[in-house]
N, C-alpha and C. Protein backbone atom coordinates (compact mmCIF):
# COMPACT_ATOMS: atom_id res chain seq x y z
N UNK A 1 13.46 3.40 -19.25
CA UNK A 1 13.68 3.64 -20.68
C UNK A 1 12.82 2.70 -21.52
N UNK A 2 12.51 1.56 -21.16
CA UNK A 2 11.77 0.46 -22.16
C UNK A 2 10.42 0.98 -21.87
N UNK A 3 9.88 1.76 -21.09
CA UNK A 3 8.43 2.18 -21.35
C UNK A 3 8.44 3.57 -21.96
N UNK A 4 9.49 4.21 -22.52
CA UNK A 4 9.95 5.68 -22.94
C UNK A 4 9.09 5.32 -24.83
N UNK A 5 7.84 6.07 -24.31
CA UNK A 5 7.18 6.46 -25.89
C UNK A 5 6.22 5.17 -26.22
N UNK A 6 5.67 4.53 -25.16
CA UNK A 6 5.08 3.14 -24.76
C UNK A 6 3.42 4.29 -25.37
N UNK A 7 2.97 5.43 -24.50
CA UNK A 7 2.00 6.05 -24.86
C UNK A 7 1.18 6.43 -26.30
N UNK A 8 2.78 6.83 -27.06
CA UNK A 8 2.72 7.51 -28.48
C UNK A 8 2.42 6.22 -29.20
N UNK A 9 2.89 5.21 -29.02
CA UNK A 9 3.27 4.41 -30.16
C UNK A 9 2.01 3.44 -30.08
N UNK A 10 0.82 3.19 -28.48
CA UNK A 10 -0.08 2.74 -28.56
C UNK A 10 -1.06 3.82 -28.66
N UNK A 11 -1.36 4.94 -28.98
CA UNK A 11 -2.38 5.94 -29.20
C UNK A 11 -2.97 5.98 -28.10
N UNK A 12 -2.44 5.71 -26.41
CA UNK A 12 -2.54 6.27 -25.43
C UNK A 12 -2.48 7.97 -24.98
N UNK A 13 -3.76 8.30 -24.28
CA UNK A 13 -3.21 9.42 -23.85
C UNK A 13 -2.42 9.75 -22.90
N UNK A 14 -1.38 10.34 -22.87
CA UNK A 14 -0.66 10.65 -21.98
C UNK A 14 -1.08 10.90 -20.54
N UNK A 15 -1.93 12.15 -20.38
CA UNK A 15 -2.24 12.42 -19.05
C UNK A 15 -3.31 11.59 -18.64
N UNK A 16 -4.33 10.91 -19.46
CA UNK A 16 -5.52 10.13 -18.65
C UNK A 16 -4.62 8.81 -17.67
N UNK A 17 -3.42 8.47 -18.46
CA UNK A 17 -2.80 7.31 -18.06
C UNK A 17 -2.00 7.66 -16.98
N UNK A 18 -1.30 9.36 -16.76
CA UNK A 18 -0.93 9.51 -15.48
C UNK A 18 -1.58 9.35 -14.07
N UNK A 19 -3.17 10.17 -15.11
CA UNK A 19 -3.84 10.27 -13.82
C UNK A 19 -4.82 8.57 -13.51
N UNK A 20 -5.16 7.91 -13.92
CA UNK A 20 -5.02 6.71 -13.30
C UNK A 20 -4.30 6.05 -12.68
N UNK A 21 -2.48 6.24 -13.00
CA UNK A 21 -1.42 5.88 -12.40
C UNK A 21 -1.44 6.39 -10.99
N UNK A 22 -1.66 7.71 -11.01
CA UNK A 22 -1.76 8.33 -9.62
C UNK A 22 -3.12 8.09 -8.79
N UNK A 23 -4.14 7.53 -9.12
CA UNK A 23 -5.95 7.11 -8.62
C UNK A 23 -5.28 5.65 -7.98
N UNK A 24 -4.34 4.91 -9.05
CA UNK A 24 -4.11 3.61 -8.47
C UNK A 24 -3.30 3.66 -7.38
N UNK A 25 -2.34 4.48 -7.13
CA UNK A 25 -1.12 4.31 -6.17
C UNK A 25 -2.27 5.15 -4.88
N UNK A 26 -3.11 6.42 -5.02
CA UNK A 26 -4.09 6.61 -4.15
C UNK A 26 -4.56 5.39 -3.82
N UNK A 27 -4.84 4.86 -4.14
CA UNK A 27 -6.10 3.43 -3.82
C UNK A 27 -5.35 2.53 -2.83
N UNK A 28 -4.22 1.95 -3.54
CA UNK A 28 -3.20 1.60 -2.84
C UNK A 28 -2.56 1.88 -1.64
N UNK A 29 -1.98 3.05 -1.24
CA UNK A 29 -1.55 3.36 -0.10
C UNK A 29 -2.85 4.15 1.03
N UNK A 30 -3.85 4.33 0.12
CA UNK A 30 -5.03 4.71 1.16
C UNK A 30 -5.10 3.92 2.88
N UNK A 31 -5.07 2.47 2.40
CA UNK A 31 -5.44 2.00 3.53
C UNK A 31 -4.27 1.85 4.70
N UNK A 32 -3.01 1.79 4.12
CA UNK A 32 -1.84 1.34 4.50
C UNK A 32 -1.85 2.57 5.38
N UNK A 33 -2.10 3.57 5.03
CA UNK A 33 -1.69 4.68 5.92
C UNK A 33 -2.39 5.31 6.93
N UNK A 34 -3.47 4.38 7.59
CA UNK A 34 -4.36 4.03 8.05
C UNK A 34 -3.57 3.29 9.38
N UNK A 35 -2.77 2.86 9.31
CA UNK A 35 -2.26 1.62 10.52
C UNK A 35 -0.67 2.22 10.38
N UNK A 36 -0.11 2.27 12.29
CA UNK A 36 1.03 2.38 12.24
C UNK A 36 1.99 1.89 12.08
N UNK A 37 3.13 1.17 11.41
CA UNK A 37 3.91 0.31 11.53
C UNK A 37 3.02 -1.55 11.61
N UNK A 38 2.24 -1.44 10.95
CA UNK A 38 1.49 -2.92 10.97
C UNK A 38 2.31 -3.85 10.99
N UNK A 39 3.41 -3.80 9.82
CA UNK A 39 4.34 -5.28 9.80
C UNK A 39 5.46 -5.47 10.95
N UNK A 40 5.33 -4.57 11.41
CA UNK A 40 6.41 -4.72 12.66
C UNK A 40 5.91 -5.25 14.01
N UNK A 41 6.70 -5.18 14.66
CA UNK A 41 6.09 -5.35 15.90
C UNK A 41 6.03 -4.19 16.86
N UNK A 42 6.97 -3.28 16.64
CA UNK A 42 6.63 -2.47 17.75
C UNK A 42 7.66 -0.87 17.12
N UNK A 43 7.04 -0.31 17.34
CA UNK A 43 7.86 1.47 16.53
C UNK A 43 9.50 0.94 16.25
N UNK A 44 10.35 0.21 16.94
CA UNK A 44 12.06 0.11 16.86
C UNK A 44 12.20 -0.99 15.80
N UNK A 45 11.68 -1.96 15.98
CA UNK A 45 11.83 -2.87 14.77
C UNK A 45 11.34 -2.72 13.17
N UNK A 46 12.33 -3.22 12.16
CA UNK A 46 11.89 -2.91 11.00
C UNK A 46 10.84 -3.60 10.63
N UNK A 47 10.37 -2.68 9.96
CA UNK A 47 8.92 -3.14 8.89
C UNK A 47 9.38 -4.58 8.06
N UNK A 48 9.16 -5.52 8.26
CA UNK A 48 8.66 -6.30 8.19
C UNK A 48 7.31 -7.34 7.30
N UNK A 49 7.29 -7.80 5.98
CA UNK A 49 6.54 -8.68 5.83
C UNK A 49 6.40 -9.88 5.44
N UNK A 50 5.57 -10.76 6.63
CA UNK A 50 6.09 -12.46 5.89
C UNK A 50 5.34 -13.16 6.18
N UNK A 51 5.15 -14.88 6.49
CA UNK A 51 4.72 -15.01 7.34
C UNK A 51 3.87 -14.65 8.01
N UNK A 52 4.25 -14.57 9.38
CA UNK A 52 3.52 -13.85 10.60
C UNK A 52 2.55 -12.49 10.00
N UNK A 53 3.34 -11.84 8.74
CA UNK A 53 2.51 -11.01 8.47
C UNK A 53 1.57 -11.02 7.61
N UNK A 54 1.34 -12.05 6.81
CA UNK A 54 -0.06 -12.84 6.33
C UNK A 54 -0.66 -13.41 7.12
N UNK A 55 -0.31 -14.23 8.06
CA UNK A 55 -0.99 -15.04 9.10
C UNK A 55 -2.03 -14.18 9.79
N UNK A 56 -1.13 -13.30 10.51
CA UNK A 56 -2.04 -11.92 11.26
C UNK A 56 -3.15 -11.88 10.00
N UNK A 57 -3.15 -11.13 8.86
CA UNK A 57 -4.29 -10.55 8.08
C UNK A 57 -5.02 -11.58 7.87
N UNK A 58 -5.26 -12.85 7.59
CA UNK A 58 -6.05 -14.22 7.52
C UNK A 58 -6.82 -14.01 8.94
N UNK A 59 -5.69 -14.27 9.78
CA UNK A 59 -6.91 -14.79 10.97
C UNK A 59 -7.97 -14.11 11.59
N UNK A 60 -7.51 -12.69 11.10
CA UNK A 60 -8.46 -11.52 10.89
C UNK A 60 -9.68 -11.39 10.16
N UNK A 61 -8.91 -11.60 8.77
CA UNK A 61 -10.15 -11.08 7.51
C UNK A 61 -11.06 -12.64 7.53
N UNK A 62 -10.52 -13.88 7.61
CA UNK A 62 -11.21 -15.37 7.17
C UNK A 62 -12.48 -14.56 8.74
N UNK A 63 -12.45 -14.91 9.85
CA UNK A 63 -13.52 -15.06 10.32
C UNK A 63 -14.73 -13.75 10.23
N UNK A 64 -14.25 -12.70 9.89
CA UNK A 64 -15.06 -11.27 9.45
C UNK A 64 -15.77 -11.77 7.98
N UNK A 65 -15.02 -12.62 6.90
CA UNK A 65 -15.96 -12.19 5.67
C UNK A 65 -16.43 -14.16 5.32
N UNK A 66 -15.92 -15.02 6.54
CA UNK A 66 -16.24 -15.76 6.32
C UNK A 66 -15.78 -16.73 4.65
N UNK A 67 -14.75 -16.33 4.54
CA UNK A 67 -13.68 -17.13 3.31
C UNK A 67 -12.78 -18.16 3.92
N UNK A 68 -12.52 -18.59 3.55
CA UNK A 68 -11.25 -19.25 3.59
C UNK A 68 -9.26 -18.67 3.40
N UNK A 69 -8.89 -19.56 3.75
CA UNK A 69 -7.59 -18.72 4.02
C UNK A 69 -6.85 -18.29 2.69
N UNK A 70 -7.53 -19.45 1.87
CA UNK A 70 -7.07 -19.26 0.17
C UNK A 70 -7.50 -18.16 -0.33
N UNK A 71 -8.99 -18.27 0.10
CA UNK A 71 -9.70 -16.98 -0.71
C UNK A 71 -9.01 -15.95 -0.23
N UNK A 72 -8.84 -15.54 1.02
CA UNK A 72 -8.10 -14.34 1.64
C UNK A 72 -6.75 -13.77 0.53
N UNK A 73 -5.79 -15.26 0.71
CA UNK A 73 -4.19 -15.09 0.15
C UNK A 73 -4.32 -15.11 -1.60
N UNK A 74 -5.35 -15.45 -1.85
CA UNK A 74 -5.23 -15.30 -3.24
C UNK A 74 -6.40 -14.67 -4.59
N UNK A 75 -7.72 -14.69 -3.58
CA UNK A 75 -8.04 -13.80 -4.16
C UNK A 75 -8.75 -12.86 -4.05
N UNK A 76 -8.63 -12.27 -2.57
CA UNK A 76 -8.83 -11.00 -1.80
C UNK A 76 -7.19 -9.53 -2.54
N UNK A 77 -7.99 -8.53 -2.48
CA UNK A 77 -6.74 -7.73 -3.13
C UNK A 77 -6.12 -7.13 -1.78
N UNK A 78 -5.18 -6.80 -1.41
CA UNK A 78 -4.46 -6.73 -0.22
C UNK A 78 -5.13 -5.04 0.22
N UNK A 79 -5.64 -4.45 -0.76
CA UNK A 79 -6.40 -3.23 -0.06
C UNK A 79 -7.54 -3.86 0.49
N UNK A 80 -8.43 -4.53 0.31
CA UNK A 80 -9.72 -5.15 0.77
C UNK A 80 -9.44 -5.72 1.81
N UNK A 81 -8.10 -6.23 2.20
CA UNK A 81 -8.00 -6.71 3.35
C UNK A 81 -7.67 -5.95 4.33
N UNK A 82 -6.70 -4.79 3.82
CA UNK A 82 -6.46 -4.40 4.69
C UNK A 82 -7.70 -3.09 5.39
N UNK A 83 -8.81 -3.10 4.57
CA UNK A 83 -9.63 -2.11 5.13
C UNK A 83 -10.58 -3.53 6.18
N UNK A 84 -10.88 -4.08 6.06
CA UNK A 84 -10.80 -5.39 7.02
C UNK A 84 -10.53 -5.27 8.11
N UNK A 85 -9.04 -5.42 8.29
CA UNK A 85 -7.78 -5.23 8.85
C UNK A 85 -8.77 -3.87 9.71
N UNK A 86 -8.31 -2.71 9.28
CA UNK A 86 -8.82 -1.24 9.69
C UNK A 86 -9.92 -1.30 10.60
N UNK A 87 -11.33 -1.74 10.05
CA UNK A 87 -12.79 -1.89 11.09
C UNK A 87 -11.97 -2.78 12.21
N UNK A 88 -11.50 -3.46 11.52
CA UNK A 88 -11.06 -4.85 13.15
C UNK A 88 -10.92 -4.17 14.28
N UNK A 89 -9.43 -3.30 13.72
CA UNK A 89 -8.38 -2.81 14.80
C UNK A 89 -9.28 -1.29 15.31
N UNK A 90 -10.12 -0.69 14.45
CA UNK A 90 -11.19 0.56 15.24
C UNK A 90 -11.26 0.05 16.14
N UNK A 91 -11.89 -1.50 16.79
CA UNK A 91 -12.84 -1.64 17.68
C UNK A 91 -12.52 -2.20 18.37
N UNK A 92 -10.91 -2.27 18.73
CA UNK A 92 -10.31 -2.18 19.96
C UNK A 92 -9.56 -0.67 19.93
N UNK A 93 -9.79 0.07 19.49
CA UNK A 93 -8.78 0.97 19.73
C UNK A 93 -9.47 2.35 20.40
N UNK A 94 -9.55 2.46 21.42
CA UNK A 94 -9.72 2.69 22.67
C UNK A 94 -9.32 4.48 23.06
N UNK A 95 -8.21 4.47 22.18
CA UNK A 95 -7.45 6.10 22.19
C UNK A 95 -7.29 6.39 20.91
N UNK A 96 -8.36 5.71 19.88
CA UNK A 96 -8.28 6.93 18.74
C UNK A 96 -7.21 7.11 18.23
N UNK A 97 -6.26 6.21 17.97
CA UNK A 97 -5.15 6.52 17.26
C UNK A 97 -5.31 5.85 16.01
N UNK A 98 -6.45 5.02 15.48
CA UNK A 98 -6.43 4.63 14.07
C UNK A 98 -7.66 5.61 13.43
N UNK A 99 -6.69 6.19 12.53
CA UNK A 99 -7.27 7.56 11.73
C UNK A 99 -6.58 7.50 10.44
N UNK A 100 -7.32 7.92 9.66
CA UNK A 100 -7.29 8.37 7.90
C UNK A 100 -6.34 9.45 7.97
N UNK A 101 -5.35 9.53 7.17
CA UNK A 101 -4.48 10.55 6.99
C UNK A 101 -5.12 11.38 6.05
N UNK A 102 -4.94 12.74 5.73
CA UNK A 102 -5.42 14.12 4.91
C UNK A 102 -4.81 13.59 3.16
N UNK A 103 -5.39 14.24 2.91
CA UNK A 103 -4.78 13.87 1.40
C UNK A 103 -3.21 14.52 0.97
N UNK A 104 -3.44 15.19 1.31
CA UNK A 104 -2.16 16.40 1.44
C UNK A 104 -0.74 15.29 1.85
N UNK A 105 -1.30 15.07 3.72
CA UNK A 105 0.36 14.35 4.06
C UNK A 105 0.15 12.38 2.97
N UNK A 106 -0.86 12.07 2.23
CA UNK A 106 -0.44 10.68 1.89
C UNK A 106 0.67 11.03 0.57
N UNK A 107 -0.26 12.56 -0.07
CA UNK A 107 0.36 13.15 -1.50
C UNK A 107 1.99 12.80 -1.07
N UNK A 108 2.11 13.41 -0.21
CA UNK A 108 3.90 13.92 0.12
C UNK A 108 4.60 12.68 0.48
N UNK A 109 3.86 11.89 1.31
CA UNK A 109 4.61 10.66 1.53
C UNK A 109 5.23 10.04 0.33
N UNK A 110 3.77 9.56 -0.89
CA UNK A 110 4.03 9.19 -1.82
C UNK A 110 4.79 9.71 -2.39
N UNK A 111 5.34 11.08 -2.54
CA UNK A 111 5.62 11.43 -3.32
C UNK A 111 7.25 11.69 -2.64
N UNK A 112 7.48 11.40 -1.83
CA UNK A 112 8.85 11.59 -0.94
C UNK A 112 9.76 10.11 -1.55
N UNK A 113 8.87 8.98 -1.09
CA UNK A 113 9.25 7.80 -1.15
C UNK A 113 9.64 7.30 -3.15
N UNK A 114 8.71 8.02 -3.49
CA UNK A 114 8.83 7.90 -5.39
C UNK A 114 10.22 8.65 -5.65
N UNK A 115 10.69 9.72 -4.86
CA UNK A 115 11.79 10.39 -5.19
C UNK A 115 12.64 9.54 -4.77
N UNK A 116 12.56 9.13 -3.61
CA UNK A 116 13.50 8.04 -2.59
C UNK A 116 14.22 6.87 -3.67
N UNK A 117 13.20 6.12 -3.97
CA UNK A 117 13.05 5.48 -5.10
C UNK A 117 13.92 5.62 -6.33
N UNK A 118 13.53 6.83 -6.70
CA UNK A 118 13.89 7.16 -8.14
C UNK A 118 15.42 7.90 -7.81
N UNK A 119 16.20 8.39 -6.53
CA UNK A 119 17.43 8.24 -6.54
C UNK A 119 18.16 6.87 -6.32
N UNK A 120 17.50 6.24 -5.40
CA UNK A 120 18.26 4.78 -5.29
C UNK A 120 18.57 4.35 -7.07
N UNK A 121 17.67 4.22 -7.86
CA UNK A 121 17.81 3.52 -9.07
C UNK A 121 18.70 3.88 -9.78
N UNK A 122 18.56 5.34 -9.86
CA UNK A 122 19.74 6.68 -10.37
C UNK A 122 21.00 6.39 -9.72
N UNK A 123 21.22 6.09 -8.42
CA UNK A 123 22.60 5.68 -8.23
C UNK A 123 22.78 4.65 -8.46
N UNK A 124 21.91 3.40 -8.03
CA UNK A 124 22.67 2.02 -8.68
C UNK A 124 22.52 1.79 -10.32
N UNK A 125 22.19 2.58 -10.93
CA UNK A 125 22.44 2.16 -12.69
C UNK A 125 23.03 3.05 -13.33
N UNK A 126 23.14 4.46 -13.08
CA UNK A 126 24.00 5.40 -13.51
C UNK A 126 24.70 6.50 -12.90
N UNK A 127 24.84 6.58 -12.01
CA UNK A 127 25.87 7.10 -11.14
C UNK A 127 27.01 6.44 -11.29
N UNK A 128 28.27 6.77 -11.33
CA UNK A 128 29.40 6.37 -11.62
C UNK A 128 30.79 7.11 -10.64
């Protein structure tokens, strides 16, 4: 509700600002969907990120682009790393299981998980 008419009232256009909204969340989950279960350890355990799961992407991306661990954690953008991340893991991967998803199944994911989302909120703030 506090961004309800945020568009009108700054002489934003409506749809250019959707469709960047939707270019950014593309951009975003592009790479992620690229790798299976990365933050976990293994398909049964939950996803996972902490720690161990920065550590992993550092000790990766620092010796490939030659930064430091700072530069990595603070001012590498977590898509840049994780396409990093991506070449790394190609070149052990042996059976072809790290592949680019279609545009189609990332659309639906995203767009499964935004609904997912947008009922959780709907029940914890106005559902009664």
């Amino acid at each position: 509700m506090s961004a309800s008419g945020f568009c009108v009232e700054n002489n934003i256009d409506y749809y250019d600002t959707e469709r960047e909204i939707k270019d950014f969340i593309y951009l975003m989950f592009r790479p992620l969907e690229m790798l299976n279960n990365y933050a976990g350890s293994n398909d049964n355990d939950e996803v996972r990120y902490n720690a161990d799961w920065i550590t992993k992407i550092v000790s990766v991306v620092c010796p490939l682009t030659n930064k430091t661990s700072d530069d990595v954690i603070y001012n590498m953008s977590l898509t840049e790393c994780f396409y990093y991340m991506i070449q790394h893991a190609r070149k052990f991967d042996d059976k072809g299981l790290i592949k680019r998803k279609n545009s189609a199944e990332i659309e639906a994911e995203i767009f499964r998980r935004t609904m997912e989302l947008g009922q959780k909120y709907y029940d914890e703030n106005y559902k009664k």
